[in-house]
Protein backbone atom coordinates (compact mmCIF):
# COMPACT_ATOMS: atom_id res chain seq x y z
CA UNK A 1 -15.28 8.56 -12.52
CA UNK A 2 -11.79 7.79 -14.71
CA UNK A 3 -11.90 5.11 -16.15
CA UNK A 4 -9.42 2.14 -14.79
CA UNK A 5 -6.73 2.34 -17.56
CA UNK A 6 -6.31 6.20 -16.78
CA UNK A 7 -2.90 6.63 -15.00
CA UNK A 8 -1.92 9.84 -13.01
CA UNK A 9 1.48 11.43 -12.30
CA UNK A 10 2.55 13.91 -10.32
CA UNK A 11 5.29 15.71 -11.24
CA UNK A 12 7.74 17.73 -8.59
CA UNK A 13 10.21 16.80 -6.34
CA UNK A 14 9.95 15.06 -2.41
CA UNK A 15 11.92 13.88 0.30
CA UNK A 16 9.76 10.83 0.48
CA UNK A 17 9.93 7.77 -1.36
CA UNK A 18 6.30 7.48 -3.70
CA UNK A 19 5.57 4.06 -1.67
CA UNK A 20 5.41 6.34 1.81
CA UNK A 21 3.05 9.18 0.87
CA UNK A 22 -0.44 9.47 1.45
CA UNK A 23 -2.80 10.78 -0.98
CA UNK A 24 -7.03 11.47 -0.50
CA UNK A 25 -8.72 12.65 -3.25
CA UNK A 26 -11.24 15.64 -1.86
CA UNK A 27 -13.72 17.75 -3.70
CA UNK A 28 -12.03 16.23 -7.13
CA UNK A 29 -8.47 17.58 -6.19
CA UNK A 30 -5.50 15.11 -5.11
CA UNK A 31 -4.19 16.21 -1.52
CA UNK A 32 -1.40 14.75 -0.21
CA UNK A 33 -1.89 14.08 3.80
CA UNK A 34 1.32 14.97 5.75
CA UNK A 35 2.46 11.94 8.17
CA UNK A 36 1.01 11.52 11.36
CA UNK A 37 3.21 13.17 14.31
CA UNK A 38 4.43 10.99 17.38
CA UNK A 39 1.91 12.89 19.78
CA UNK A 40 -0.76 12.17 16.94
CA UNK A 41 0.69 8.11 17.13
CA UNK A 42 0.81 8.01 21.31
CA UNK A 43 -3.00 9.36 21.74
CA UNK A 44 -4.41 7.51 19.30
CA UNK A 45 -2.94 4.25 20.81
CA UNK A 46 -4.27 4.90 23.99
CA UNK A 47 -7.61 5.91 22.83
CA UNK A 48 -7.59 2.39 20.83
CA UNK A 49 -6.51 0.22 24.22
CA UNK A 50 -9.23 2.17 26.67
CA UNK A 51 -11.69 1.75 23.93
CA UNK A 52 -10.97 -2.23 23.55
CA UNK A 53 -10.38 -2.47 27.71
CA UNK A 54 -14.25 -0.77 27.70
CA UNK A 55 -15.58 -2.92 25.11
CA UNK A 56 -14.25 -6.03 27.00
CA UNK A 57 -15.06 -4.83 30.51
CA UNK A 58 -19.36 -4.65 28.88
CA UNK A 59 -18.29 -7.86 27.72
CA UNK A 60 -19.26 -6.70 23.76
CA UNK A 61 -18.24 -9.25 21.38
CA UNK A 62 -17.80 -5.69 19.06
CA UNK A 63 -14.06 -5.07 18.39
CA UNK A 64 -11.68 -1.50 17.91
CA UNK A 65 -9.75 -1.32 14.74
């Protein structure tokens, strides 16, 4: 593990402001994830409201996040 006063930059150029990308460190490499698409966005949504709609309908105090 770094230790917490051990910065690191990435050097390169993006369309993206720093703030907006997504990084996930993975087998000790940096990997930036690429944005979710708007089909990715519509069927996750769904799958989140019939999941809660269930989950109320069993009457389960358990909630979707």
């Amino acid at each position: 593990m770094l230790p917490a006063s051990t910065r690191i930059e990435a050097s390169g150029t993006s369309s993206r402001p720093i703030d907006e990308e997504k990084w996930e460190l993975i087998e000790g490499r940096f990997v930036m994830q690429a944005q979710p698409s708007i089909n990715h966005q519509i069927i996750a949504g769904n799958l989140d409201r019939r999941l809660s709609e269930g989950l109320e309908r069993i009457g389960s105090d358990r909630v979707v996040l």
